[in-house]
C-alpha atoms as a PDB file:
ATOM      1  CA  UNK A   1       0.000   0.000   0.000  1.00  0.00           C
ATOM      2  CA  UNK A   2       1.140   3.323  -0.527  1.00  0.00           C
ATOM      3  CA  UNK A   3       0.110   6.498   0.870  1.00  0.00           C
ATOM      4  CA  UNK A   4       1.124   9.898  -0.449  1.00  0.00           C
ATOM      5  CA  UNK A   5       2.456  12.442   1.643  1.00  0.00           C
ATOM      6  CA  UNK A   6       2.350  16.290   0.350  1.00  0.00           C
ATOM      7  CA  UNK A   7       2.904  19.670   2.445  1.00  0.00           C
ATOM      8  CA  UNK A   8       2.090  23.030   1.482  1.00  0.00           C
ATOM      9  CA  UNK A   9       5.281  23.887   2.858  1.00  0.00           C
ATOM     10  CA  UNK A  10       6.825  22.914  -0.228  1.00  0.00           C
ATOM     11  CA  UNK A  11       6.148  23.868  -4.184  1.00  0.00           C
ATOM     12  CA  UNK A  12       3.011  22.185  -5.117  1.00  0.00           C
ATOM     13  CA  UNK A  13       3.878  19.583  -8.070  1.00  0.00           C
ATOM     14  CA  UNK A  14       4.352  21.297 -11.542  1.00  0.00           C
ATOM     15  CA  UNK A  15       3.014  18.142 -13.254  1.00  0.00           C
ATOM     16  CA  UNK A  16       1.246  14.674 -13.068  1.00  0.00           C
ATOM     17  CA  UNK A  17       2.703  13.369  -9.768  1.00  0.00           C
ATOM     18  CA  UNK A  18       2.809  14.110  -6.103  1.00  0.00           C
ATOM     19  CA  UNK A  19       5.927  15.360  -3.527  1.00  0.00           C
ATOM     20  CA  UNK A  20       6.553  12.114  -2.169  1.00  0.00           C
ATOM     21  CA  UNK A  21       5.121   8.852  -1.522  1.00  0.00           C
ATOM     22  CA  UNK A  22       5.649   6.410   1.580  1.00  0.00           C
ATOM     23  CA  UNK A  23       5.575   2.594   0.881  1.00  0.00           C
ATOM     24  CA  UNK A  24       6.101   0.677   3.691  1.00  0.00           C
ATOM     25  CA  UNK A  25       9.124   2.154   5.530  1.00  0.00           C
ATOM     26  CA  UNK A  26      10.146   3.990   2.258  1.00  0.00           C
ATOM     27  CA  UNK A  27       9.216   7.591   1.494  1.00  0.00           C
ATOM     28  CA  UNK A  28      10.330   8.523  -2.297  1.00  0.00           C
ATOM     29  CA  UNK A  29      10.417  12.080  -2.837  1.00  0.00           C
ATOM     30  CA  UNK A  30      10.232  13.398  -6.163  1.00  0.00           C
ATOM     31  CA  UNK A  31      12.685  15.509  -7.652  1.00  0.00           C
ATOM     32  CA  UNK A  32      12.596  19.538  -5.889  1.00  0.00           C
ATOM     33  CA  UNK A  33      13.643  22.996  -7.564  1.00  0.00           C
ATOM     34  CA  UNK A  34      14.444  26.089  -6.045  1.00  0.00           C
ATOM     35  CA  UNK A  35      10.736  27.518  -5.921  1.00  0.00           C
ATOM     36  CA  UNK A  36      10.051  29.265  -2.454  1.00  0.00           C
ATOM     37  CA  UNK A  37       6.644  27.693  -1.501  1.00  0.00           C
ATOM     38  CA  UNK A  38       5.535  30.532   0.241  1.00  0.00           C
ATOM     39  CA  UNK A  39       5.501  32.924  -2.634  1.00  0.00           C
ATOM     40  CA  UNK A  40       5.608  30.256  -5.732  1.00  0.00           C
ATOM     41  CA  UNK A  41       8.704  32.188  -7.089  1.00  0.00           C
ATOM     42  CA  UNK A  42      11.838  30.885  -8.328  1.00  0.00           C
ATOM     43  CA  UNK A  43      14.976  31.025  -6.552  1.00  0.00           C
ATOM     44  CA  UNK A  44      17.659  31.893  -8.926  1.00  0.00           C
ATOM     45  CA  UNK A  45      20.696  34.688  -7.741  1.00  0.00           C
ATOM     46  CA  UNK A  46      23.092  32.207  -6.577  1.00  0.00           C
ATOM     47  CA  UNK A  47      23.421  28.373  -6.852  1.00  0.00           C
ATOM     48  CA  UNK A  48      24.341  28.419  -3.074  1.00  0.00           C
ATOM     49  CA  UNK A  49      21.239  29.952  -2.479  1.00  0.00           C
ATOM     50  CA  UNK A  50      18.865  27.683  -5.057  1.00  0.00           C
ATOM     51  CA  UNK A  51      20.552  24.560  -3.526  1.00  0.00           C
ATOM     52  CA  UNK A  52      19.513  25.945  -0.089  1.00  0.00           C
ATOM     53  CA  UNK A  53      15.924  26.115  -1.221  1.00  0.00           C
ATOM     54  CA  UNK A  54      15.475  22.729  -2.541  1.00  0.00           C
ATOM     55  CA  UNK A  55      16.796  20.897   0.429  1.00  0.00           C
ATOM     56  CA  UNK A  56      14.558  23.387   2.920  1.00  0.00           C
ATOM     57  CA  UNK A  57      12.023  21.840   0.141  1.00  0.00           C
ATOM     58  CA  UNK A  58      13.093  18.713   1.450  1.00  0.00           C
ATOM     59  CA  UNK A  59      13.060  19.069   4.598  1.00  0.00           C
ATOM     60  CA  UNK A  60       9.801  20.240   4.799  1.00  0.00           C
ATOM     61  CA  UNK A  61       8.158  16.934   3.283  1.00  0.00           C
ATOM     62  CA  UNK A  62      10.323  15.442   5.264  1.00  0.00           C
ATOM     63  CA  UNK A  63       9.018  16.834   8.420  1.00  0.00           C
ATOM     64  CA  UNK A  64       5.011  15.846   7.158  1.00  0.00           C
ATOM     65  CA  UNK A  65       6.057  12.527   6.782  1.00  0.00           C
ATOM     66  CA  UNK A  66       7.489  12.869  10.342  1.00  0.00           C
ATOM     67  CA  UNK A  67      11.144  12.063   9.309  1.00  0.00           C
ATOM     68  CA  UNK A  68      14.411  14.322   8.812  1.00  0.00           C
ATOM     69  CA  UNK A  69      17.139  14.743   6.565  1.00  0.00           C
ATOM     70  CA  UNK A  70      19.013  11.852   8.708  1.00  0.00           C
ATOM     71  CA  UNK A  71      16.711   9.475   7.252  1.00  0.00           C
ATOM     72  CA  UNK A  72      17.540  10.145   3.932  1.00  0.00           C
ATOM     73  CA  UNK A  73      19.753   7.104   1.817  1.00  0.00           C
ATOM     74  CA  UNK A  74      19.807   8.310  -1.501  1.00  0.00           C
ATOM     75  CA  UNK A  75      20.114  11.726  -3.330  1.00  0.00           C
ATOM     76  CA  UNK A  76      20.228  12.204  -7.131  1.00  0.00           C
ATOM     77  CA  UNK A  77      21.358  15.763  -7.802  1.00  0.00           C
ATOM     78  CA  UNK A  78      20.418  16.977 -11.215  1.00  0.00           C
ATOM     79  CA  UNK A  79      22.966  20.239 -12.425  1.00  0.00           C
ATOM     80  CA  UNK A  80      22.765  22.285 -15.895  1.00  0.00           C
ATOM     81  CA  UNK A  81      25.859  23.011 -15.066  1.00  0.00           C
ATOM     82  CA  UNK A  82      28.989  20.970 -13.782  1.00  0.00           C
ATOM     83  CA  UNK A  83      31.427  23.979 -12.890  1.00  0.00           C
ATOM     84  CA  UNK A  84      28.997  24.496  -9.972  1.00  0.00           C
ATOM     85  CA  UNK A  85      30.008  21.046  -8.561  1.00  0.00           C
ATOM     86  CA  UNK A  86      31.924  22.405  -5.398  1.00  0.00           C
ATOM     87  CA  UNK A  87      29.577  25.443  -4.882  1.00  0.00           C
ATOM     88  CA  UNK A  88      26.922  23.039  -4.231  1.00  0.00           C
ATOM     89  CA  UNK A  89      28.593  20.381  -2.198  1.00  0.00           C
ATOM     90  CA  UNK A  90      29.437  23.417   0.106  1.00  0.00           C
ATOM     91  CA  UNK A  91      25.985  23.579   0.769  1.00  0.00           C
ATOM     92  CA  UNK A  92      25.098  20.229   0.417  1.00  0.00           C
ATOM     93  CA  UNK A  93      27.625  19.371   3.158  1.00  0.00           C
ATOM     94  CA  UNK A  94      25.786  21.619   5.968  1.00  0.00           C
ATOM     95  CA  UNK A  95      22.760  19.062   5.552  1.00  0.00           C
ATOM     96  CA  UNK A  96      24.494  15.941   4.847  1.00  0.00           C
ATOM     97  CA  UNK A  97      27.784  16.010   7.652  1.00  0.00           C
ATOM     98  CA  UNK A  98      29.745  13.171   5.969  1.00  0.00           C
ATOM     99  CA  UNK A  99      29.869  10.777   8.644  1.00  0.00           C
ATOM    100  CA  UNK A 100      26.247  10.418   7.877  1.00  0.00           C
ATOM    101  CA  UNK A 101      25.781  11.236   4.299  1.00  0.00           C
ATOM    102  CA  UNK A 102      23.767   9.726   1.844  1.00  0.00           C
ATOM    103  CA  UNK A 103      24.413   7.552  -0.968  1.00  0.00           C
ATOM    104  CA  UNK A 104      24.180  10.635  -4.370  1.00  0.00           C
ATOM    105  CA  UNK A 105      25.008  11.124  -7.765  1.00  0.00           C
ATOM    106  CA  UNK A 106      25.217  14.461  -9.420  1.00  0.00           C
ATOM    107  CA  UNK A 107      24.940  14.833 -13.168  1.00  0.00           C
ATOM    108  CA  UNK A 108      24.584  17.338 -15.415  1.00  0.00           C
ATOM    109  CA  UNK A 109      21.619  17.498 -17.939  1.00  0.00           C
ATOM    110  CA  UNK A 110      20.736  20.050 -20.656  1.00  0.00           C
ATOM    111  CA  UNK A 111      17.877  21.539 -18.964  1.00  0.00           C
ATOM    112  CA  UNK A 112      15.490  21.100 -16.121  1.00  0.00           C
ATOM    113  CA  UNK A 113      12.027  22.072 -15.170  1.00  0.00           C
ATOM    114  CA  UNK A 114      11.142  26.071 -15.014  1.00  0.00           C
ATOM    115  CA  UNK A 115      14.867  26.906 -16.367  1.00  0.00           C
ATOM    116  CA  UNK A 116      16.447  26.129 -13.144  1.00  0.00           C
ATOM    117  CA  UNK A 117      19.717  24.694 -12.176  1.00  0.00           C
ATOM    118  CA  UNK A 118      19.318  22.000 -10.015  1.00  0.00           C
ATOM    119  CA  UNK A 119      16.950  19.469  -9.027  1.00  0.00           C
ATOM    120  CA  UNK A 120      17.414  17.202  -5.958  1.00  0.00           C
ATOM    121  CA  UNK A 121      15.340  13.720  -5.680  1.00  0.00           C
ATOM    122  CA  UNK A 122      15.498  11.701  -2.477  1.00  0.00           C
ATOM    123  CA  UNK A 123      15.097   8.585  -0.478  1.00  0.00           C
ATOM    124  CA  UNK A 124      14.002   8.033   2.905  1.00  0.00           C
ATOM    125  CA  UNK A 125      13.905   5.176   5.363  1.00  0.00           C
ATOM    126  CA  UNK A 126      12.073   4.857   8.260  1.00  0.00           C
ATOM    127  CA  UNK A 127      14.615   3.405  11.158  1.00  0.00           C
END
């Protein structure tokens, strides 16, 4: 059984699908951009600062589902641009302390939803 899990404290899907979905002791969170659910805008000055807004975007389903980023296992990090590798691992790494991080890959792609510059998908496990 599955049972889906959205928050209004994160961007409402921009498609067919929902923000996350628990299955058993697995919550799979769809892929986040830097929009800033409070005012539906995007978040685009800085790559530090987009990066920032898609794990808060995280977080917060996170926190509906009852869990936190410690519960995270996986991360696929989508870039349109690979120069900004170490700019967002900087970030990245204040979420993720290394001792604990979770399994990722980052790749770059030609383009991503809304123009944006990264997209962050994620999966959680209930301990």
């Amino acid at each position: 059984m599955k049972k889906i899990i959205n928050t209004s404290n994160a961007p409402a899907p921009v498609g067919p699908y929902n923000q996350s979905v628990l299955t058993g002791t697995t919550l799979y969170i769809s892929g986040q951009i830097p929009i800033n659910p409070a005012t539906g805008e995007i978040v685009s000055d800085t790559i530090e600062n987009e990066t920032v807004q898609v794990l808060e975007n995280i977080k917060n389903i996170l926190a509906e589902a009852g869990l936190t980023m410690a519960n995270i296992v996986k991360c696929t990090v989508f870039v349109t641009d690979m120069g900004m590798f170490s700019r967002i691992n900087e970030v990245y790494a204040k979420y993720f302390p290394a001792e604990n991080a979770p399994a990722r890959e980052l790749v770059q792609v030609v383009m991503l939803p809304k123009n944006v510059n990264i997209e962050i998908s994620a999966i959680a496990v209930v301990f």
